[in-house]
C-alpha atoms as a PDB file:
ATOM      1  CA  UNK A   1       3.363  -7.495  13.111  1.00  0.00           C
ATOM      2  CA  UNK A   2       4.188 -10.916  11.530  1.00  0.00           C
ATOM      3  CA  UNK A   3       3.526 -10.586   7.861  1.00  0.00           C
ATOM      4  CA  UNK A   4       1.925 -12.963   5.374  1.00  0.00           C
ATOM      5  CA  UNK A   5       1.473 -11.495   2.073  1.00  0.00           C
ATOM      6  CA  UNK A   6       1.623 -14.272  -0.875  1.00  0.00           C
ATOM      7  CA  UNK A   7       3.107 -12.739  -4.256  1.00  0.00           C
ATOM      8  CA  UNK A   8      -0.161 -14.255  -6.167  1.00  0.00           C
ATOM      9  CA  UNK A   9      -2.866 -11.810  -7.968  1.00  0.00           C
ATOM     10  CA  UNK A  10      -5.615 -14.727  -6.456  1.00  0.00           C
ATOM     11  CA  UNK A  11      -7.719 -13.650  -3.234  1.00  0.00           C
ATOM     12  CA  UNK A  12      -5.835 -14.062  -0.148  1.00  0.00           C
ATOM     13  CA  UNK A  13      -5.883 -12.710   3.610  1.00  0.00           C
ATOM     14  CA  UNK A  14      -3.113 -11.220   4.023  1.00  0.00           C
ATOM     15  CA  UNK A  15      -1.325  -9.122   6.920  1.00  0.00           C
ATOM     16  CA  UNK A  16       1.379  -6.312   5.252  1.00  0.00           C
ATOM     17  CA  UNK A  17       2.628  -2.833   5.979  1.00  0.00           C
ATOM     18  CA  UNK A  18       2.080  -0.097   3.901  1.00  0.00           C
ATOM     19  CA  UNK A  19       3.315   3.661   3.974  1.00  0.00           C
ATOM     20  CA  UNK A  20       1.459   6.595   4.905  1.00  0.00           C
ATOM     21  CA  UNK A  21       2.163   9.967   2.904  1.00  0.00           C
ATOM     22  CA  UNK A  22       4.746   8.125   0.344  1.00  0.00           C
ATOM     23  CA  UNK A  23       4.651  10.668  -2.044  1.00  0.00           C
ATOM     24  CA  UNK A  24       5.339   7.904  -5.894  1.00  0.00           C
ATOM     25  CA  UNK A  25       1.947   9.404  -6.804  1.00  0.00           C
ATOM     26  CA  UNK A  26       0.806   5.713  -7.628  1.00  0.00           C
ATOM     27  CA  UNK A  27      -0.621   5.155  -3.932  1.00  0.00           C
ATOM     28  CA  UNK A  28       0.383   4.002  -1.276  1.00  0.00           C
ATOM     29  CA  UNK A  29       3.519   1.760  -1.209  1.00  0.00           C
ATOM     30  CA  UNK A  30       3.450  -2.094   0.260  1.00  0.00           C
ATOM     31  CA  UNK A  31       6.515  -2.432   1.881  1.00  0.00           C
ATOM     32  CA  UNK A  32       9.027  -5.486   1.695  1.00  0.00           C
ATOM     33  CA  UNK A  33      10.001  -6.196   5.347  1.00  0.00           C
ATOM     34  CA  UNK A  34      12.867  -8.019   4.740  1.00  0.00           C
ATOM     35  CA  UNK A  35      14.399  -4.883   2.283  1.00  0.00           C
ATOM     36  CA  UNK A  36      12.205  -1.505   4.127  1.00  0.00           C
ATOM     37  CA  UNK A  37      11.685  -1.187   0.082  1.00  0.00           C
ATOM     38  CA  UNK A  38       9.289  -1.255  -2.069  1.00  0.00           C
ATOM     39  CA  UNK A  39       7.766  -5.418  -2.252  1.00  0.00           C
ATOM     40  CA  UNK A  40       7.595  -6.332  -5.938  1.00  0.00           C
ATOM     41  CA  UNK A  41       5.354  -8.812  -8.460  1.00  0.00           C
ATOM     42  CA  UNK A  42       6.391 -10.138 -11.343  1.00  0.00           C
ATOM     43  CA  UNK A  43       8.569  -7.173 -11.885  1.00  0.00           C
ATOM     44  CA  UNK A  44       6.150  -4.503 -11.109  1.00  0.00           C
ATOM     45  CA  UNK A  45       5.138  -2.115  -7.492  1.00  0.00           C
ATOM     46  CA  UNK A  46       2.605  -2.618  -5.555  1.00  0.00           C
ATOM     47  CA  UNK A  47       0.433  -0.123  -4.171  1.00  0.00           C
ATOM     48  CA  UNK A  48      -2.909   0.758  -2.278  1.00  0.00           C
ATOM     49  CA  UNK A  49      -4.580   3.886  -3.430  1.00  0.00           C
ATOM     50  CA  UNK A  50      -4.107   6.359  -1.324  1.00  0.00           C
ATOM     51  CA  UNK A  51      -7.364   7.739  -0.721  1.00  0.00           C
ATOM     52  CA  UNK A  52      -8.287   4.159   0.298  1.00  0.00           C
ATOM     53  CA  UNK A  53      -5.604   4.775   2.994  1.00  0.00           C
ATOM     54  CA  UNK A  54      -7.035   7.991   3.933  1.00  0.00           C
ATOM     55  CA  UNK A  55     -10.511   6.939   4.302  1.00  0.00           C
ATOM     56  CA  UNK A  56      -9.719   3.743   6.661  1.00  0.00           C
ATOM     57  CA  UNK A  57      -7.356   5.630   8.992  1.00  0.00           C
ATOM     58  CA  UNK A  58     -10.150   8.580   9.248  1.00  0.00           C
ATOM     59  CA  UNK A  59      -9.583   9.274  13.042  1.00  0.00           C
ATOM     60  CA  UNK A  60      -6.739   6.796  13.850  1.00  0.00           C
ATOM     61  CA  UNK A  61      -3.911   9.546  12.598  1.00  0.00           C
ATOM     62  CA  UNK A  62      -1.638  11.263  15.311  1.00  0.00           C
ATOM     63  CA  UNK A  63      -1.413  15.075  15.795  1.00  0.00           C
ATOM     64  CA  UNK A  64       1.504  15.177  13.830  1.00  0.00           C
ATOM     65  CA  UNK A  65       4.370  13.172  13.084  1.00  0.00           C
ATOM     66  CA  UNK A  66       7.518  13.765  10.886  1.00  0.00           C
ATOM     67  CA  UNK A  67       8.053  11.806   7.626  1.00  0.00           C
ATOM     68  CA  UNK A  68       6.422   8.543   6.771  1.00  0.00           C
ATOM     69  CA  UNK A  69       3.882   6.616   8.813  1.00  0.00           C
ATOM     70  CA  UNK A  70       4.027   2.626   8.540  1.00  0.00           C
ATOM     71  CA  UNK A  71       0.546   1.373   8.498  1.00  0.00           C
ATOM     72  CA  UNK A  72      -0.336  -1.840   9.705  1.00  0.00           C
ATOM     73  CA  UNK A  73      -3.493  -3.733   7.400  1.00  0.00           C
ATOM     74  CA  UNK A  74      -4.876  -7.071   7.970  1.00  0.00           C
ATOM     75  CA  UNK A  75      -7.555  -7.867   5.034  1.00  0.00           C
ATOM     76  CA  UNK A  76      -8.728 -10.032   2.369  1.00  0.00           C
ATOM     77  CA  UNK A  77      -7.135  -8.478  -0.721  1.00  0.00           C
ATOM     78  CA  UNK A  78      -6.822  -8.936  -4.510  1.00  0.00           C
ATOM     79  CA  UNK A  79      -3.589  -7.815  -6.234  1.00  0.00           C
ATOM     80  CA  UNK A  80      -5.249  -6.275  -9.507  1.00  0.00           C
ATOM     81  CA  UNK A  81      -2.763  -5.003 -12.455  1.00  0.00           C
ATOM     82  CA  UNK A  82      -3.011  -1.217 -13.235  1.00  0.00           C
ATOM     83  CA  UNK A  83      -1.507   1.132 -16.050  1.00  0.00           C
ATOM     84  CA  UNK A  84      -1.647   4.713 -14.933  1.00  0.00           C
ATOM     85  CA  UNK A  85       0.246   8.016 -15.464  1.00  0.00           C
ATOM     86  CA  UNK A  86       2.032   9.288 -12.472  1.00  0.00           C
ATOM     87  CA  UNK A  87      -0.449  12.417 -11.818  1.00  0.00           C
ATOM     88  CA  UNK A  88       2.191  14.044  -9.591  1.00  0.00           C
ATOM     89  CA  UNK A  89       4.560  14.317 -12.923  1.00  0.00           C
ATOM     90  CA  UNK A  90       3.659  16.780 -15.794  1.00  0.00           C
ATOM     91  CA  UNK A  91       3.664  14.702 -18.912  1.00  0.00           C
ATOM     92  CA  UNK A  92       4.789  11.492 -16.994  1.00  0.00           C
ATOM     93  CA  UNK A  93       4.894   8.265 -18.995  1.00  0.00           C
ATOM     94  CA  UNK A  94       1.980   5.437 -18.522  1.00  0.00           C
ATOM     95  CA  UNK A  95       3.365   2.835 -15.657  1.00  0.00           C
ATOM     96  CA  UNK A  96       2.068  -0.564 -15.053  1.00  0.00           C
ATOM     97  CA  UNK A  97       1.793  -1.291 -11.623  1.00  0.00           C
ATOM     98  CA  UNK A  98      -0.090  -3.907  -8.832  1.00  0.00           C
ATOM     99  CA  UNK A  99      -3.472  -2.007  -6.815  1.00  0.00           C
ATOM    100  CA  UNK A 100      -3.934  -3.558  -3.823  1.00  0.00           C
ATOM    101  CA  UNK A 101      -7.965  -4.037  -3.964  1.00  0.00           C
ATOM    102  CA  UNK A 102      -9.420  -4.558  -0.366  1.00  0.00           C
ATOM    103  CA  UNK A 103     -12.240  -6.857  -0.108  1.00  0.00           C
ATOM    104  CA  UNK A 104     -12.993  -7.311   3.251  1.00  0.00           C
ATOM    105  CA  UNK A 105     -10.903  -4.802   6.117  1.00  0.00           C
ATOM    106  CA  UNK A 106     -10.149  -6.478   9.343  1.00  0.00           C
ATOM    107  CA  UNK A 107      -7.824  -4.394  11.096  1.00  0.00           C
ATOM    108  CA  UNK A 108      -5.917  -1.365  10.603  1.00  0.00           C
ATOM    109  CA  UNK A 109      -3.496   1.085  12.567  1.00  0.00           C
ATOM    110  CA  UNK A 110      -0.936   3.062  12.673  1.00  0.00           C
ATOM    111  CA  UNK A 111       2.409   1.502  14.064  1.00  0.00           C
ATOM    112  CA  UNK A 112       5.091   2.381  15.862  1.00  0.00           C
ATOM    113  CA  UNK A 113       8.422   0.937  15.993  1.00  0.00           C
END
């Protein structure tokens, strides 16, 4: 999966990986191919909320699997800034963070290597 994700908050189609059952509380992380980390703009995550996830893969999920499912998402998208606390952490501080915002789905699955 050839990806083209532009670091811009403007509306763009865009082709990425994301994880499946990252557990940063924020969502859903967008992965950097080039690192396997975390991708990055202007200094901050980015993220799809995870029930977002959840809702588009209804049905497309294996049995079972062990750790972290890659997710491949084609889609017009909208990088919109967020400021949340962490609601996995008791008392965690507020973060600022990038929401991937879907606007139009074109394809998703689950990959495998």
């Amino acid at each position: 999966m050839q990806e083209k994700f532009a670091l811009t908050n403007k509306p763009q189609d865009a082709v990425f990986i994301t994880s499946y059952g990252w557990t940063g509380g924020m969502g859903e992380a967008i992965l950097d191919p080039a690192t396997g980390g975390i991708k990055f703009f202007k200094g901050r995550p980015i993220f799809v909320d995870s029930e977002v996830i959840r809702r588009l893969l209804e049905g497309k999920l294996p049995d079972s699997w062990v750790g972290e499912l890659r997710v491949g998402i084609t889609a017009n998208i909208k990088l919109v800034l967020k400021t949340r606390r962490n609601p996995s952490i008791r008392g965690a501080p507020k973060e600022t963070f990038w929401e991937v915002q879907i606007n139009q789905l074109h394809d998703i699955r689950v990959l495998t290597e």
